[in-house]
PDB file of N, CA and C in Angstrom:
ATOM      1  N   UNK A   1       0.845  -1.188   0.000  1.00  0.00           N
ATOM      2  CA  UNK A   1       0.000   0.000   0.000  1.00  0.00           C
ATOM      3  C   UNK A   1       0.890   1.252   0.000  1.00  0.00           C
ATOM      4  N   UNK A   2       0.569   2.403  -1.037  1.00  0.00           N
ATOM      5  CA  UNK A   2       1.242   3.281  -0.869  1.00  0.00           C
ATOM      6  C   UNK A   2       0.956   4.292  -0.137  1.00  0.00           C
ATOM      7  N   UNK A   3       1.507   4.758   0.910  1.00  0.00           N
ATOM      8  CA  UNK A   3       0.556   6.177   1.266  1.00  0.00           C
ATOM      9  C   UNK A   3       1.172   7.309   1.051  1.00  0.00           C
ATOM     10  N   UNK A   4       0.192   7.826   1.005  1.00  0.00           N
ATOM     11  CA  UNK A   4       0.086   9.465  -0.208  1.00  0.00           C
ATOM     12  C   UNK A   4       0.140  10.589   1.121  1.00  0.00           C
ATOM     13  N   UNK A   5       0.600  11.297   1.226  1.00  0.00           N
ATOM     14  CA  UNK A   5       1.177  12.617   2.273  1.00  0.00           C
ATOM     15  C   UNK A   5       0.234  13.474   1.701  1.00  0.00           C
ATOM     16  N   UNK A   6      -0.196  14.188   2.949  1.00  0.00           N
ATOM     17  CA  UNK A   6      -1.132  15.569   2.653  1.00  0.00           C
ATOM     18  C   UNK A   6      -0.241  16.587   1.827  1.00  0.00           C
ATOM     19  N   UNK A   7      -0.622  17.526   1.117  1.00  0.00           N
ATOM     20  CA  UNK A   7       0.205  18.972   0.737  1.00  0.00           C
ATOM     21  C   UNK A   7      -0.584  19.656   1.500  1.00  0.00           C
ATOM     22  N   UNK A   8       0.321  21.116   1.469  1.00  0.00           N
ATOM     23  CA  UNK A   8      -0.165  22.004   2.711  1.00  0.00           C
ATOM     24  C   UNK A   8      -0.652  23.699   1.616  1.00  0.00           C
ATOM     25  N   UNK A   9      -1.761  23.845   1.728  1.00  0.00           N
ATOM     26  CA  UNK A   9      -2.088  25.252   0.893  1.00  0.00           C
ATOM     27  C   UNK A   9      -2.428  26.297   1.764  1.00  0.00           C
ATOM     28  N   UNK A  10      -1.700  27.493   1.658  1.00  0.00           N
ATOM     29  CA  UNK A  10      -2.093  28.161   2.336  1.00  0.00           C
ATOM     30  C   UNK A  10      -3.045  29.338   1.817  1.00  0.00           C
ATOM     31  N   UNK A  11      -3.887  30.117   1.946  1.00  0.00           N
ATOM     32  CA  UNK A  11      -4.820  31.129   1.502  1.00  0.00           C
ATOM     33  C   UNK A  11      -4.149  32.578   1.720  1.00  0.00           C
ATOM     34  N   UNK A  12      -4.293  32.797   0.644  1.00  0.00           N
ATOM     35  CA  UNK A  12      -3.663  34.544   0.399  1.00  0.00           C
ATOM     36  C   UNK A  12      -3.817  35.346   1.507  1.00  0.00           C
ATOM     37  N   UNK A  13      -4.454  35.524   2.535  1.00  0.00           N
ATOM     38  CA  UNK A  13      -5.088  36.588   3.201  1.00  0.00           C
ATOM     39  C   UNK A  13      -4.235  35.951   4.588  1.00  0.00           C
ATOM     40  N   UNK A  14      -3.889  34.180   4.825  1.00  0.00           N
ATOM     41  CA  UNK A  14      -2.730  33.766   5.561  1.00  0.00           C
ATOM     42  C   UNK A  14      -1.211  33.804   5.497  1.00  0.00           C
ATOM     43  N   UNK A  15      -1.397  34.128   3.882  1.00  0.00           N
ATOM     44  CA  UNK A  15       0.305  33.910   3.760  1.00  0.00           C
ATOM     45  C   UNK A  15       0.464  35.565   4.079  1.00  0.00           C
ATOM     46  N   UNK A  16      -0.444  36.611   3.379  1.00  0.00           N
ATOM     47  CA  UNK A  16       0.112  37.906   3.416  1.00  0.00           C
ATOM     48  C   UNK A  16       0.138  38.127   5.738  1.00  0.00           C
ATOM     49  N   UNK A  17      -0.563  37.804   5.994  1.00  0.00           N
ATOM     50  CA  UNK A  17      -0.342  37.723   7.349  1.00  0.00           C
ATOM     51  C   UNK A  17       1.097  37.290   8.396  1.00  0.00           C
ATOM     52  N   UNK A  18       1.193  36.024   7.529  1.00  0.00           N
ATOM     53  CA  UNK A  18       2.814  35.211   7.741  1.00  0.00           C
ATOM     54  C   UNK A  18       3.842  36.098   7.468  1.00  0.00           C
ATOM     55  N   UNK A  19       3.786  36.732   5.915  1.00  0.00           N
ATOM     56  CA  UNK A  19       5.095  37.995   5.768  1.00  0.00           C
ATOM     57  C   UNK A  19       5.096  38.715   6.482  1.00  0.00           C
ATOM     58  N   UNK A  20       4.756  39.542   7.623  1.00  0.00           N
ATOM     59  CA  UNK A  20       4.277  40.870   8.218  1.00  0.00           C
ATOM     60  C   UNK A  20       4.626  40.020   9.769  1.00  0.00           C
ATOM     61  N   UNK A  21       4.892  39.085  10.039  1.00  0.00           N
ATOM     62  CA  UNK A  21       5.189  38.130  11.558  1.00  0.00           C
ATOM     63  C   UNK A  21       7.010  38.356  11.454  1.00  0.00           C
ATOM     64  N   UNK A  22       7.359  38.259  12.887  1.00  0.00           N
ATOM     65  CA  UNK A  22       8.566  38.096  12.756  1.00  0.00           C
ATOM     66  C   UNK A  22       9.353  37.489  12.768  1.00  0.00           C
ATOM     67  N   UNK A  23      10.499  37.003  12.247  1.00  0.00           N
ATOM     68  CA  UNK A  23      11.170  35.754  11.967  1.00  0.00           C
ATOM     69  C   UNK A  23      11.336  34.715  12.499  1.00  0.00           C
ATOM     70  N   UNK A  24      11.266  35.429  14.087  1.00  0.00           N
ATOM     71  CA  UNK A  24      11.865  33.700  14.913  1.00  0.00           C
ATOM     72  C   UNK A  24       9.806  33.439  14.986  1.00  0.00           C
ATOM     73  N   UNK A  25       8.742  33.506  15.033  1.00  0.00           N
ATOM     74  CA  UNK A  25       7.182  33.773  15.021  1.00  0.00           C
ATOM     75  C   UNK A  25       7.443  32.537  13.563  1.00  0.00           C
ATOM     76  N   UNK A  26       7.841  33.168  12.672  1.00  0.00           N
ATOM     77  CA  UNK A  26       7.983  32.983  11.629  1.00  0.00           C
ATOM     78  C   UNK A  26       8.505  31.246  11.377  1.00  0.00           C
ATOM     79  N   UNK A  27       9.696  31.084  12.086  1.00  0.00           N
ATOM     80  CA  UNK A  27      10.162  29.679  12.177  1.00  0.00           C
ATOM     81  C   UNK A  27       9.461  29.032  13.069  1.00  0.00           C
ATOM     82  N   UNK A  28       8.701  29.519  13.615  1.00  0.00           N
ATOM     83  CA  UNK A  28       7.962  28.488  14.975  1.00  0.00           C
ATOM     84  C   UNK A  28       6.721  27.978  14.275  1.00  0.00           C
ATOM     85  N   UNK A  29       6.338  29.108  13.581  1.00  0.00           N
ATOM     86  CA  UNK A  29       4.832  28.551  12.622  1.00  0.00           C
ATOM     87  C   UNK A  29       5.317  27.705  11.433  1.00  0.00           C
ATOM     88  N   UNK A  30       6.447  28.048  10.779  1.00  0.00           N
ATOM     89  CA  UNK A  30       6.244  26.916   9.722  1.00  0.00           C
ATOM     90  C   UNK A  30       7.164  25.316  10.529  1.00  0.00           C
ATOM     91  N   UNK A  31       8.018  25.306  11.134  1.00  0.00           N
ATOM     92  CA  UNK A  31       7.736  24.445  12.053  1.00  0.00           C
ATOM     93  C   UNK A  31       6.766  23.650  12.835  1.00  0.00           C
ATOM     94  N   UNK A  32       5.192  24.273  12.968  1.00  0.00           N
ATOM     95  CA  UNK A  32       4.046  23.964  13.204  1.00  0.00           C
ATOM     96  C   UNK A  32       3.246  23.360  11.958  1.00  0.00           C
ATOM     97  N   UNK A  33       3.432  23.730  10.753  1.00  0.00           N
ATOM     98  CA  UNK A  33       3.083  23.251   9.482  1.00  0.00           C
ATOM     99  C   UNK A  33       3.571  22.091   9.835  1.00  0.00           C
ATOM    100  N   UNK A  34       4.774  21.762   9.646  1.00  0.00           N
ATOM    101  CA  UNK A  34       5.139  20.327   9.326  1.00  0.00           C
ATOM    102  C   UNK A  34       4.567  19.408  10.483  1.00  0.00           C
ATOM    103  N   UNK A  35       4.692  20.058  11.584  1.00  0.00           N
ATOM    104  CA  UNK A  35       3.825  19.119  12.197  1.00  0.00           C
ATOM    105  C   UNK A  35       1.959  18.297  12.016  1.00  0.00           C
ATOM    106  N   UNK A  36       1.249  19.498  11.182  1.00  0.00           N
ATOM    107  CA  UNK A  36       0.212  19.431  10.973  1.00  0.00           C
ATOM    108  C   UNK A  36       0.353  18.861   9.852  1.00  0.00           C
ATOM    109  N   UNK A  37       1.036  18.943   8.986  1.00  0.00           N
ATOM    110  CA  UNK A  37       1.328  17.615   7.973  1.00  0.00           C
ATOM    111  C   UNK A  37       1.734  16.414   8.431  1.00  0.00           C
ATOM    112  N   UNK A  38       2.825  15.980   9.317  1.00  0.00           N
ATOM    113  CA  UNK A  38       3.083  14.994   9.350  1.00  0.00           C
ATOM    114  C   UNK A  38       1.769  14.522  10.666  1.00  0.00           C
ATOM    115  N   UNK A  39       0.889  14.817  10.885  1.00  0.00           N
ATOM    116  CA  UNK A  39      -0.626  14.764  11.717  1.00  0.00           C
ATOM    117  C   UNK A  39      -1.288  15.618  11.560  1.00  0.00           C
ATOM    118  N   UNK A  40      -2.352  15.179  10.221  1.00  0.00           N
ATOM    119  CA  UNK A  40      -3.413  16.537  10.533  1.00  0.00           C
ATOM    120  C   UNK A  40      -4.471  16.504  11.232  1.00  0.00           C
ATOM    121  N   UNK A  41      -4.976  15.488  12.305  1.00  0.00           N
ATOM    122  CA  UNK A  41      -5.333  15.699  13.626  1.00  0.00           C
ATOM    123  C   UNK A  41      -4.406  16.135  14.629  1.00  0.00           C
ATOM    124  N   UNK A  42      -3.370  16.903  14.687  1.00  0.00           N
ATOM    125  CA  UNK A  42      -2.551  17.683  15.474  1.00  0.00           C
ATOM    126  C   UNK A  42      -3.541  19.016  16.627  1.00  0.00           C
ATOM    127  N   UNK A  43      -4.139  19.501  15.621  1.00  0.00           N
ATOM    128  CA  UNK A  43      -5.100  20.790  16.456  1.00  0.00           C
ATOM    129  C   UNK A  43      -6.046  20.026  16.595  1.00  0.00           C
ATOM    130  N   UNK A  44      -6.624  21.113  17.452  1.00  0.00           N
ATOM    131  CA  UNK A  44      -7.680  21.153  18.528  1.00  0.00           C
ATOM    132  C   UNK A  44      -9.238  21.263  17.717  1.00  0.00           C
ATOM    133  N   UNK A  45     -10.331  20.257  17.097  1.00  0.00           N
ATOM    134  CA  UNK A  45     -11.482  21.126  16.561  1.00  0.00           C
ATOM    135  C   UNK A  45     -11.961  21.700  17.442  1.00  0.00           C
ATOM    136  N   UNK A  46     -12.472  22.513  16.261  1.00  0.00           N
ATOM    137  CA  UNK A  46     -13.465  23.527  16.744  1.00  0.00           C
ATOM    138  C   UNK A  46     -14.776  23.533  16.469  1.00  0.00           C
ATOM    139  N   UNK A  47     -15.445  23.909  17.276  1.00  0.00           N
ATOM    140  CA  UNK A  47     -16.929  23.192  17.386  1.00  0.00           C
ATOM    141  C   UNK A  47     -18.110  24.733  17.016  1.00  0.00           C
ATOM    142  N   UNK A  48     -19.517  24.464  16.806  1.00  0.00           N
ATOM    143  CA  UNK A  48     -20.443  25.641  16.289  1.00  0.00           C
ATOM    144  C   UNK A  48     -19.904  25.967  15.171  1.00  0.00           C
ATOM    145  N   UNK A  49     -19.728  27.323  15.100  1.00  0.00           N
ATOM    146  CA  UNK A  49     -19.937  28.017  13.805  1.00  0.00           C
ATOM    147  C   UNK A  49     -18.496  27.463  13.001  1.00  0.00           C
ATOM    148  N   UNK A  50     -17.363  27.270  13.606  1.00  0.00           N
ATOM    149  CA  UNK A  50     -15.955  26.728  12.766  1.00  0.00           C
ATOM    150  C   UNK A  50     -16.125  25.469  13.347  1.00  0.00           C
ATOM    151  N   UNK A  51     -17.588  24.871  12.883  1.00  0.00           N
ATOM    152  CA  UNK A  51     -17.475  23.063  12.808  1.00  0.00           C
ATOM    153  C   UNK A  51     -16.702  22.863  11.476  1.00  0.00           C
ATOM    154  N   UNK A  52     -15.555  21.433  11.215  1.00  0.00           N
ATOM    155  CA  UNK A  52     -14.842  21.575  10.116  1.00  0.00           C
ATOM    156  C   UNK A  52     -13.632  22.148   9.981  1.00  0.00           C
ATOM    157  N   UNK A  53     -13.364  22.806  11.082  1.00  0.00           N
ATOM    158  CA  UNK A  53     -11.841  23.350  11.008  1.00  0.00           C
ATOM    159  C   UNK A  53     -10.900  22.973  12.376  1.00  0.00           C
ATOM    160  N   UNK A  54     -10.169  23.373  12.078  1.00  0.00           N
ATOM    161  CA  UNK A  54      -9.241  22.892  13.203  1.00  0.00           C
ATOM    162  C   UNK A  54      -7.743  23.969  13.477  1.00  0.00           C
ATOM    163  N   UNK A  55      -7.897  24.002  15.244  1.00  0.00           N
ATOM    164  CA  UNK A  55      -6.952  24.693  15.241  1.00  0.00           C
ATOM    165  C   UNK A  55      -5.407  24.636  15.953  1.00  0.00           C
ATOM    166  N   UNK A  56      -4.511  25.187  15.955  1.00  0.00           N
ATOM    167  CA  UNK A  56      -3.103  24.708  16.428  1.00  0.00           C
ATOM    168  C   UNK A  56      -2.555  25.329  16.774  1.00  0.00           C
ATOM    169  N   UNK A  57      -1.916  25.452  18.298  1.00  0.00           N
ATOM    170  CA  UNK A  57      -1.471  26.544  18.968  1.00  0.00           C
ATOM    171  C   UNK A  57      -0.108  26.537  18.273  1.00  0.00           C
ATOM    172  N   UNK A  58       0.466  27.991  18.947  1.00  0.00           N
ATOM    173  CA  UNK A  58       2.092  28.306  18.610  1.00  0.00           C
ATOM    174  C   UNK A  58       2.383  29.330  19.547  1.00  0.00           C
ATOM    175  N   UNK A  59       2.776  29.165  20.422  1.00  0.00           N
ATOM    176  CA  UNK A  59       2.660  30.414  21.577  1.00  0.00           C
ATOM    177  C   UNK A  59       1.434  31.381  21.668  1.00  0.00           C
ATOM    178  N   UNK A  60       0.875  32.773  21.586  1.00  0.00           N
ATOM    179  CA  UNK A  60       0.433  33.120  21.771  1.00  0.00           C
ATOM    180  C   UNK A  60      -0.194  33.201  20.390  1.00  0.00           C
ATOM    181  N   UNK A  61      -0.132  32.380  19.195  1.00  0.00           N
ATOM    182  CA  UNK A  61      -0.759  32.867  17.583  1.00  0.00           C
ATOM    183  C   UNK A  61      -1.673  31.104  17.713  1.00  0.00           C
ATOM    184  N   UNK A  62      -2.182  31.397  17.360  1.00  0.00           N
ATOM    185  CA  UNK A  62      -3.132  29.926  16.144  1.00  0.00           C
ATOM    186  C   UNK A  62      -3.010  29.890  14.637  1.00  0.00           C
ATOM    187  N   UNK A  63      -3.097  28.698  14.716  1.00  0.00           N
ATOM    188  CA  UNK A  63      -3.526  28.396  12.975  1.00  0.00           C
ATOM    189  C   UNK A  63      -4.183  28.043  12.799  1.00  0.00           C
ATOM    190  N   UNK A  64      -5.519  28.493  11.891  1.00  0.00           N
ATOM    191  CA  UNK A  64      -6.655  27.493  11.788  1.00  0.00           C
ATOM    192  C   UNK A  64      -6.722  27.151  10.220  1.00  0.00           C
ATOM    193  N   UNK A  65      -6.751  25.763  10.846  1.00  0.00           N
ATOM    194  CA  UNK A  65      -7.000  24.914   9.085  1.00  0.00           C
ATOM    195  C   UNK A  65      -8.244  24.238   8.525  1.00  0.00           C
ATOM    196  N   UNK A  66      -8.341  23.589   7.921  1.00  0.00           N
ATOM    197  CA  UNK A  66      -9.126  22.349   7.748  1.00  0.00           C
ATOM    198  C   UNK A  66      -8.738  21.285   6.850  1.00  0.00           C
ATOM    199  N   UNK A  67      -9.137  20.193   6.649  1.00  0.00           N
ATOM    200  CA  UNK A  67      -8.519  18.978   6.110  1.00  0.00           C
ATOM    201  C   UNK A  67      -9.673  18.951   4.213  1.00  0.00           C
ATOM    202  N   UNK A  68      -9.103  19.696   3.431  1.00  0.00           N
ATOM    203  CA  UNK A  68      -9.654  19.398   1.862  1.00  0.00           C
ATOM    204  C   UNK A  68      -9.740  18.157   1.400  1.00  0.00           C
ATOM    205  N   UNK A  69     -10.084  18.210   0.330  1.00  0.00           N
ATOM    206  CA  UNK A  69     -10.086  17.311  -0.412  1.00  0.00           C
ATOM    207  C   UNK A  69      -8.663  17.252  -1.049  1.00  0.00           C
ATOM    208  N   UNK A  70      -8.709  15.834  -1.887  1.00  0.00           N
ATOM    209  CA  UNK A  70      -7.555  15.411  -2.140  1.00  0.00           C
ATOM    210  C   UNK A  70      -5.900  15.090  -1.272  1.00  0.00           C
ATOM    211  N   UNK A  71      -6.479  15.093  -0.123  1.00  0.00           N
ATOM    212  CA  UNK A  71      -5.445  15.219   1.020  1.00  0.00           C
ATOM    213  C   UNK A  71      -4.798  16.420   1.462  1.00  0.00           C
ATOM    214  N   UNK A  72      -5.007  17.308   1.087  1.00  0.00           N
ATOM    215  CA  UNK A  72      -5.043  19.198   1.356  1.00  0.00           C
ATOM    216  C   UNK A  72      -5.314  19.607   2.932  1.00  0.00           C
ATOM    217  N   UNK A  73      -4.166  19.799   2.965  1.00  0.00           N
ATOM    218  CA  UNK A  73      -4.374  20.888   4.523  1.00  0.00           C
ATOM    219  C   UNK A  73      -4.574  22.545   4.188  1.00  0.00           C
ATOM    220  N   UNK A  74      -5.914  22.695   4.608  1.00  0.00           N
ATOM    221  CA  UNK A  74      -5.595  24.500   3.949  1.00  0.00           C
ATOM    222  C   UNK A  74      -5.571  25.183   5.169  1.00  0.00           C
ATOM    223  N   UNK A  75      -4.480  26.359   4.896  1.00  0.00           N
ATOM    224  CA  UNK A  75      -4.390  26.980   6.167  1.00  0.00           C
ATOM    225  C   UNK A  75      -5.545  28.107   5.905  1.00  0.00           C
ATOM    226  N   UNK A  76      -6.088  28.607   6.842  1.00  0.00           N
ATOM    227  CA  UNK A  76      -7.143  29.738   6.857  1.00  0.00           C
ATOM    228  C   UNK A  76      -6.630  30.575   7.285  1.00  0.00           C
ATOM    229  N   UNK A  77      -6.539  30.694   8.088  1.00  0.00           N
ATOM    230  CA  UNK A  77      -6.061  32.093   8.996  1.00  0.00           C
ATOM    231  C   UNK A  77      -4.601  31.864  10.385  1.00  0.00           C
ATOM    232  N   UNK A  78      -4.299  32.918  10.175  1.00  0.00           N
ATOM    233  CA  UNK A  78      -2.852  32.777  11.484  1.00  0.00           C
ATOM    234  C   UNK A  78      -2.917  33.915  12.133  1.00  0.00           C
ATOM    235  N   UNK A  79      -2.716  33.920  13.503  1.00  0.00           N
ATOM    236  CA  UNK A  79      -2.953  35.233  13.776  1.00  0.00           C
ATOM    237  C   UNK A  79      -2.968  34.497  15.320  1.00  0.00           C
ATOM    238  N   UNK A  80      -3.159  35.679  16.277  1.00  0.00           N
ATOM    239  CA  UNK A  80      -2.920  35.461  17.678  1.00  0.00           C
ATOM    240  C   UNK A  80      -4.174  35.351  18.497  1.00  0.00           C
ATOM    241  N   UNK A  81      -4.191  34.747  19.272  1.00  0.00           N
ATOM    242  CA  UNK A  81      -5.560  34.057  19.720  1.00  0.00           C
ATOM    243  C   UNK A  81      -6.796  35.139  20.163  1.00  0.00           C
ATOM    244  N   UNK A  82      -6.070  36.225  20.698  1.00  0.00           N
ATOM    245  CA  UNK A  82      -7.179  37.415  20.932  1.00  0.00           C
ATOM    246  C   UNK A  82      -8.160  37.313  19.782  1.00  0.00           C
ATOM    247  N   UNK A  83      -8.159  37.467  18.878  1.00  0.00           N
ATOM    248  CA  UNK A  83      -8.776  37.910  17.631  1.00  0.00           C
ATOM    249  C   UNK A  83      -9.270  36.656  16.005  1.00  0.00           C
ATOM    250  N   UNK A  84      -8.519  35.769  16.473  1.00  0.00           N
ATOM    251  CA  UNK A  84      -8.128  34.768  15.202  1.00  0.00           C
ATOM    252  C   UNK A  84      -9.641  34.164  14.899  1.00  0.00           C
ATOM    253  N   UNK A  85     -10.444  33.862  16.112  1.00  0.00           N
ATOM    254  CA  UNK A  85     -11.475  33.143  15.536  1.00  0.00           C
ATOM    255  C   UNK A  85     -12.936  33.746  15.297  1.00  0.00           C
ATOM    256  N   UNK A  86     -12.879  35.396  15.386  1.00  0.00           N
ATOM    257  CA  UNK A  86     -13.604  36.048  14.689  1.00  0.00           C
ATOM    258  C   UNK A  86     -13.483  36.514  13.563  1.00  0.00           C
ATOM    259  N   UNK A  87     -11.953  36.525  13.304  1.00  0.00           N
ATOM    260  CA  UNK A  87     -11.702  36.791  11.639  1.00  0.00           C
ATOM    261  C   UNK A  87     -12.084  35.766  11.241  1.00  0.00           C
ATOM    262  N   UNK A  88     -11.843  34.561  11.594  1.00  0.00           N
ATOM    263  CA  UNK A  88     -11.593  33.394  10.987  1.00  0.00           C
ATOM    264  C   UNK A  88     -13.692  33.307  10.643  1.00  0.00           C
ATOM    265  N   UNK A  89     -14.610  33.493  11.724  1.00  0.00           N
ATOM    266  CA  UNK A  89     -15.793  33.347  11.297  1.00  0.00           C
ATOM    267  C   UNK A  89     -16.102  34.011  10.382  1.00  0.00           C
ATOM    268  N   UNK A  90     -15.641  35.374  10.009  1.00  0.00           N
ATOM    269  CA  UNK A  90     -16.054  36.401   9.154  1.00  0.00           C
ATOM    270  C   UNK A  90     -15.727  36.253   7.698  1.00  0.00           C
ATOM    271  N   UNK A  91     -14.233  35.140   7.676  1.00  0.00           N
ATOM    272  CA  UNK A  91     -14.135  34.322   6.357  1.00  0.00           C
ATOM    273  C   UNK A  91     -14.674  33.622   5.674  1.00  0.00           C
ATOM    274  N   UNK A  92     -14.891  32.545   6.651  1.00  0.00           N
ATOM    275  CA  UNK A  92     -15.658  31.742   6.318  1.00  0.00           C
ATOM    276  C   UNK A  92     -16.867  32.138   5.949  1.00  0.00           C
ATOM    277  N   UNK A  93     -17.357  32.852   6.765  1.00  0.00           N
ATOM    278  CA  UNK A  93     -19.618  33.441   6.559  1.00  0.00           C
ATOM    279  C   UNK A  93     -19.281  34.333   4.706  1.00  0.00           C
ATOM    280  N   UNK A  94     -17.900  34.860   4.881  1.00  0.00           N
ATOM    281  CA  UNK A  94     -17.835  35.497   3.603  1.00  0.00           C
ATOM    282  C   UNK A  94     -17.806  34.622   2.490  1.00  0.00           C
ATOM    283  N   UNK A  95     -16.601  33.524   2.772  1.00  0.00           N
ATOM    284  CA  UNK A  95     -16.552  32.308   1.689  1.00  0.00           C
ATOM    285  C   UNK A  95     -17.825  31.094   0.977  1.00  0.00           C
ATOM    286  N   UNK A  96     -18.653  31.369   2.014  1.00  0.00           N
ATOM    287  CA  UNK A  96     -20.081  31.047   1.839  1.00  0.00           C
ATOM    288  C   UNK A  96     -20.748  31.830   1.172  1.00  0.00           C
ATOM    289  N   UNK A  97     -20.874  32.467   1.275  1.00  0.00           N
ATOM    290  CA  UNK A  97     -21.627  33.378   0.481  1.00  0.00           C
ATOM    291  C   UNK A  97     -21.524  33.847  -1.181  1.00  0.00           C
ATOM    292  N   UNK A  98     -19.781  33.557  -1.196  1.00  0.00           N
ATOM    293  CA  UNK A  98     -19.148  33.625  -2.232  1.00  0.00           C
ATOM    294  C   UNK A  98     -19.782  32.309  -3.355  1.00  0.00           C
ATOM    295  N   UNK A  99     -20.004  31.280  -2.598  1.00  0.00           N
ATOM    296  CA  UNK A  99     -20.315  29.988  -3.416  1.00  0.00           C
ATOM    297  C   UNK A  99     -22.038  29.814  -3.259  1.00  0.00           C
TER     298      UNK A  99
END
């Protein structure tokens, strides 16, 4: 049996977030990627309105992802826990709407 490894996508509005973090922030989160690849039950779900996503600490920031299709980890949003999972609802209610 062969097994096939997730790829990791991240969303424009996460990566432009990631450039603007600071470097050692910077190595701790994509350090956290690979972990959520090599387990993408690594984070924590999240339940109600971000049923479907999942999230992953890093000191004081989160990452929230969810598990796509085709074996796809997409990152949604990064950002620091004060704030992350109301942007993160306001994406999503937007990305809905979009489709």
């Amino acid at each position: 049996m062969v097994h096939r490894s997730y790829r990791l996508r991240v969303a424009d509005h996460a990566a432009s977030a990631l450039r603007t973090l600071h470097p050692h922030i910077k190595r701790k989160l994509k350090a956290a990627f690979q972990t959520i690849l090599a387990d993408p039950y690594a984070g924590k779900a999240l339940a109600e309105e971000l049923s479907g996503l999942r999230s992953y600490r890093v000191s004081r920031f989160r990452i929230v992802y969810r598990l796509a299709k085709d074996r796809q980890i997409e990152i949604i949003t990064i950002g620091p826990r004060e704030r992350i999972y109301e942007e993160t609802y306001r994406l999503v209610k937007k990305e809905e709407q979009e489709h």
